[in-house]
N, C-alpha and C. Protein backbone atom coordinates (compact mmCIF):
# COMPACT_ATOMS: atom_id res chain seq x y z
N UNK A 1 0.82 -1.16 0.00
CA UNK A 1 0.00 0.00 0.00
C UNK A 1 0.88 1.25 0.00
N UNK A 2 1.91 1.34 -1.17
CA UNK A 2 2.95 2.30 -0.45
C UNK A 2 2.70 3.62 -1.25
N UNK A 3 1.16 3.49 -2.30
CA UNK A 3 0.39 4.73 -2.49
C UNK A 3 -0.70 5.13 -1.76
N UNK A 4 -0.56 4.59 -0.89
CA UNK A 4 -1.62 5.12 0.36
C UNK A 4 -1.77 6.63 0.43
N UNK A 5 -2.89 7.50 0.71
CA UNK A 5 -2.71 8.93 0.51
C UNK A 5 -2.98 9.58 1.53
N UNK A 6 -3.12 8.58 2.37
CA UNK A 6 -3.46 9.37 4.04
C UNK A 6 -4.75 10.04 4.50
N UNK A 7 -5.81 9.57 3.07
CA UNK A 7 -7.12 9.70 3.73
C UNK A 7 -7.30 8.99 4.43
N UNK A 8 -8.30 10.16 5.28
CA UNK A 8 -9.24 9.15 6.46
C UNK A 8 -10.54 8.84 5.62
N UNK A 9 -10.63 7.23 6.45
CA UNK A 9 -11.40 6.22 5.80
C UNK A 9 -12.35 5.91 7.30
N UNK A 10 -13.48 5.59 7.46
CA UNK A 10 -13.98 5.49 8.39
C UNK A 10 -14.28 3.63 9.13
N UNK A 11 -13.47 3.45 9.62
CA UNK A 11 -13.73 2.24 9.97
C UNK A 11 -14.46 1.98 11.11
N UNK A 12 -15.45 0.85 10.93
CA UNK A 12 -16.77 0.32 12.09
C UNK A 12 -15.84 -0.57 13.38
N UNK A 13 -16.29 0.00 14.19
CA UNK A 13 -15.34 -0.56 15.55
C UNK A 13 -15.38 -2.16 15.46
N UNK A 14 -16.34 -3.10 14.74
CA UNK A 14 -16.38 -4.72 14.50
C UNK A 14 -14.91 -4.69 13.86
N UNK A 15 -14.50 -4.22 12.92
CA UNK A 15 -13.39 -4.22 11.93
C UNK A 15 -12.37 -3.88 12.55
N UNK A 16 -12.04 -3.29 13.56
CA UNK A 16 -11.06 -2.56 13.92
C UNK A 16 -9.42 -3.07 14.13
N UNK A 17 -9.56 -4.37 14.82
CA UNK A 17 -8.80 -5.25 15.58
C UNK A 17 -8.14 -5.65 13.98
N UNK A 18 -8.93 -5.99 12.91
CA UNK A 18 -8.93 -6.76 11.99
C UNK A 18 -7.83 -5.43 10.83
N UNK A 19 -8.21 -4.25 11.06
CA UNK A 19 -7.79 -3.60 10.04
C UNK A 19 -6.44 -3.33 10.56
N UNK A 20 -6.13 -3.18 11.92
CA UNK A 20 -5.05 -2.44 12.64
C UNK A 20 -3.77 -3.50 12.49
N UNK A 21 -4.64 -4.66 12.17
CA UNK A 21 -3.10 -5.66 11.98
C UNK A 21 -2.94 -6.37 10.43
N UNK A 22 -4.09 -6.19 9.28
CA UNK A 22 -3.52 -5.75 8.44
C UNK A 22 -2.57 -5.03 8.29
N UNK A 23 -2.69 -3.41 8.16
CA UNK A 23 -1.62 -2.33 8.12
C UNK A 23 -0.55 -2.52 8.73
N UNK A 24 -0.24 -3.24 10.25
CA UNK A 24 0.98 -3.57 10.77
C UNK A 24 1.41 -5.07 9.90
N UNK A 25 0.78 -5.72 9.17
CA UNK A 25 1.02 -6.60 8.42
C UNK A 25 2.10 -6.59 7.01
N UNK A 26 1.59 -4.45 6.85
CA UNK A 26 1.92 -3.81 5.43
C UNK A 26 3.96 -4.23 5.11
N UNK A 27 4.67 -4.41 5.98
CA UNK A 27 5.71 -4.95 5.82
C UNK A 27 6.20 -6.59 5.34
N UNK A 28 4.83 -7.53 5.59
CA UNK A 28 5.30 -8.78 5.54
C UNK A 28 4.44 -9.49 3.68
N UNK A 29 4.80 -8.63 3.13
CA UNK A 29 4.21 -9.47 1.49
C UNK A 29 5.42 -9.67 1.49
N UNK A 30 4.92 -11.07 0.42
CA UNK A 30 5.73 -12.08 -0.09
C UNK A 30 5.70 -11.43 -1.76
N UNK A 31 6.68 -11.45 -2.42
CA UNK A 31 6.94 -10.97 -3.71
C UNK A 31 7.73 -12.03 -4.65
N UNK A 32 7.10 -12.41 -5.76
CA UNK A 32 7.67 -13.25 -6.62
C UNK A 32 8.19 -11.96 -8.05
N UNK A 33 7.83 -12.69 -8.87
CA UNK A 33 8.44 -12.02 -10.31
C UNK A 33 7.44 -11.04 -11.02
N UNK A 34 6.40 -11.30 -10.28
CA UNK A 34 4.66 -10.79 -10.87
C UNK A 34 4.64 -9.96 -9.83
N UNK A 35 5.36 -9.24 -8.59
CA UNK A 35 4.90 -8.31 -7.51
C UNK A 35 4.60 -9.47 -6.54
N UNK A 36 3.75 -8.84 -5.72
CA UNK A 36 3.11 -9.36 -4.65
C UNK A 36 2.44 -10.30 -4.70
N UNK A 37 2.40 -11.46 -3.84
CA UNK A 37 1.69 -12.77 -3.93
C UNK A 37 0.92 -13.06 -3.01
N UNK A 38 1.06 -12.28 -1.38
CA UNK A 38 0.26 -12.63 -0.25
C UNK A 38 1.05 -12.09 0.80
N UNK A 39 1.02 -12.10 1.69
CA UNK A 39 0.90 -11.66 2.89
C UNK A 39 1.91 -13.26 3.22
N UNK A 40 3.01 -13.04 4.32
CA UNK A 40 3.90 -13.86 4.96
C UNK A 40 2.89 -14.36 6.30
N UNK A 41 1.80 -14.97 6.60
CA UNK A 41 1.46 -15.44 7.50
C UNK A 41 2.35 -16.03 8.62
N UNK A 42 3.64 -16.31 8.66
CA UNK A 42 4.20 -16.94 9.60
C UNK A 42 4.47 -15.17 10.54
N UNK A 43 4.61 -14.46 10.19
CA UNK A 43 4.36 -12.85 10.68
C UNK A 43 3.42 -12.65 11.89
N UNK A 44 1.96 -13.42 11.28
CA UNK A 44 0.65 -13.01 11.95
C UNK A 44 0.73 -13.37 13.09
N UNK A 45 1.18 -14.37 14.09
CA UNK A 45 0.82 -14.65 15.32
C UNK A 45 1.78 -13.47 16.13
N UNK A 46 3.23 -13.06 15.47
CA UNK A 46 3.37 -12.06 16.66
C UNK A 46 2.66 -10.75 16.36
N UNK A 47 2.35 -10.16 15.31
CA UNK A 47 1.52 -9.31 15.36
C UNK A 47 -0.02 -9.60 16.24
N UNK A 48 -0.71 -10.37 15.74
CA UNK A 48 -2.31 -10.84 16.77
C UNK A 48 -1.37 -10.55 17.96
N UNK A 49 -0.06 -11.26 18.77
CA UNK A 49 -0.02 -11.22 19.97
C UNK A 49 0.53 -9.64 20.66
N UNK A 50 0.97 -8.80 19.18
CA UNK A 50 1.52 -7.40 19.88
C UNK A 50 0.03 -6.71 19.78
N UNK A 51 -0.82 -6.65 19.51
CA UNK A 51 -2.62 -6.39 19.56
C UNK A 51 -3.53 -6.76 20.34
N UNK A 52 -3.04 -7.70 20.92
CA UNK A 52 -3.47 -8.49 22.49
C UNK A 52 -4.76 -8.67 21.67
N UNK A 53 -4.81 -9.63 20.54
CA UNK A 53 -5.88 -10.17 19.88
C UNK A 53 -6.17 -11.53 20.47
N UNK A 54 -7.00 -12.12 21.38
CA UNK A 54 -7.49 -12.76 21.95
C UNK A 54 -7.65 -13.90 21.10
N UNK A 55 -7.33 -15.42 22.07
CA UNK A 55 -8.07 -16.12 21.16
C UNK A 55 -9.09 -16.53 20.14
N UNK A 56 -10.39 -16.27 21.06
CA UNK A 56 -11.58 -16.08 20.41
C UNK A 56 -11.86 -14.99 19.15
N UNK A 57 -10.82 -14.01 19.36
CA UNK A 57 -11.16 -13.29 18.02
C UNK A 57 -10.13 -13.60 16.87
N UNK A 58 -9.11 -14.53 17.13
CA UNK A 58 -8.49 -14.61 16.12
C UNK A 58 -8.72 -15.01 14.87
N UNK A 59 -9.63 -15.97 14.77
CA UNK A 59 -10.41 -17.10 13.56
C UNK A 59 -10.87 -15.64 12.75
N UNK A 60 -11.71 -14.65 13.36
CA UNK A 60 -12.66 -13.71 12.48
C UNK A 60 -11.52 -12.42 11.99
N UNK A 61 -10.61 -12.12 12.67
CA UNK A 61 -9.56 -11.26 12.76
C UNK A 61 -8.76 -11.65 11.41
N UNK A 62 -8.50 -13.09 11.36
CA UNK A 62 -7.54 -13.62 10.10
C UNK A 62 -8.69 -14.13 9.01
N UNK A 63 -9.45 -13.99 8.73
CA UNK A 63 -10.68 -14.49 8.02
C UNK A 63 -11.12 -12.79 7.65
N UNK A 64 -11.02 -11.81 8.06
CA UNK A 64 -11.03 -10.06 7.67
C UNK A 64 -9.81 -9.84 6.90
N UNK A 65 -8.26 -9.91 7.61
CA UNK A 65 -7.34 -10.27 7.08
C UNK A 65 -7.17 -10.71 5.75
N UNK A 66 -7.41 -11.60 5.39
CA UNK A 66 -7.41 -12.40 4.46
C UNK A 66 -8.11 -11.63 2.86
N UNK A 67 -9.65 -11.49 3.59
CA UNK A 67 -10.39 -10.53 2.30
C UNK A 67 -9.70 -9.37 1.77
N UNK A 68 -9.10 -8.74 3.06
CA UNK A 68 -8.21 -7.13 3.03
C UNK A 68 -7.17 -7.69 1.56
N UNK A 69 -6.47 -8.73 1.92
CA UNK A 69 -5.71 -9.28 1.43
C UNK A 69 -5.90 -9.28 -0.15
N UNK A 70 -7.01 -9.95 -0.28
CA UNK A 70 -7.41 -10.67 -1.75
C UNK A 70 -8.00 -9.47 -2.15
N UNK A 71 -8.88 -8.18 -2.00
CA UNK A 71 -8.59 -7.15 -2.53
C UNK A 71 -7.22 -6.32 -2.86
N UNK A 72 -6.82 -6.28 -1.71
CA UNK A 72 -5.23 -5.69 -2.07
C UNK A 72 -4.23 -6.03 -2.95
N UNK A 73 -4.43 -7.35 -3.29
CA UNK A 73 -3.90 -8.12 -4.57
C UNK A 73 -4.58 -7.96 -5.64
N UNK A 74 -5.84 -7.82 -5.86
CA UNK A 74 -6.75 -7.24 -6.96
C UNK A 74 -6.01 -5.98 -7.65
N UNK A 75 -5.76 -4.98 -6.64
CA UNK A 75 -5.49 -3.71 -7.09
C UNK A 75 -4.51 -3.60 -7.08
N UNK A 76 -2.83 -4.27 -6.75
CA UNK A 76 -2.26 -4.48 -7.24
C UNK A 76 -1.97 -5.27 -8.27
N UNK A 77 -2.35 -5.51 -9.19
CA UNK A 77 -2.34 -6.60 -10.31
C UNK A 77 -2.81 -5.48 -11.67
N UNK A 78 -3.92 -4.67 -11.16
CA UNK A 78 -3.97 -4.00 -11.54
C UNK A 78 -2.95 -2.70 -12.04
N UNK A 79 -2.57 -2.66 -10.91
CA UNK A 79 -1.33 -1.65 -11.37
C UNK A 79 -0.37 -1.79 -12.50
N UNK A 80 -0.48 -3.25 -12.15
CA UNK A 80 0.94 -4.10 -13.35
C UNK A 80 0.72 -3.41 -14.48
C-alpha cells in the first residue's frame, strides 16, 4: 500500500482489531516475479499477539485479514 494517501477512511469498531493488523502486516508481502503474492502469514501470530488479539477473536480477525488481502492483490495486479 505504499500509495496510500493518508485519507481518512472510516472504519466500524467490529473491523477494527482486523484492520489495525492488516496495516501492521503492510511490511510482511511475499513478492515473486509478478509483484506481490500474499501476505507472509508466519508474521501473523506475533503481530495478533503485539494487539493483544485474543483467542476467540483470532479465527474472524484472520478471516477479515485475508479478504483485506485478496482485494489488495486485486489492485495491485492491476497496477501491473
Amino acid at each position: 500500500m505504499d500509495d496510500f494517501d493518508e485519507a481518512c477512511v472510516e472504519v466500524w469498531p467490529d473491523n477494527l482489531h482486523a484492520v489495525n493488523v492488516f496495516i501492521l502486516m503492510d511490511t510482511q508481502w511475499r513478492t515473486g516475479m509478478a509483484g506481490r503474492t500474499g501476505l507472509d502469514y508466519a508474521a501473523l501470530p506475533v503481530v495478533l499477539d503485539a494487539q493483544a488479539i485474543s483467542d476467540t477473536e483470532r479465527g474472524d480477525v484472520f478471516e477479515c485479514v485475508r479478504v483485506m488481502e485478496g482485494e489488495a492483490l486485486r489492485i495491485f495486479s492491476k497496477e501491473r
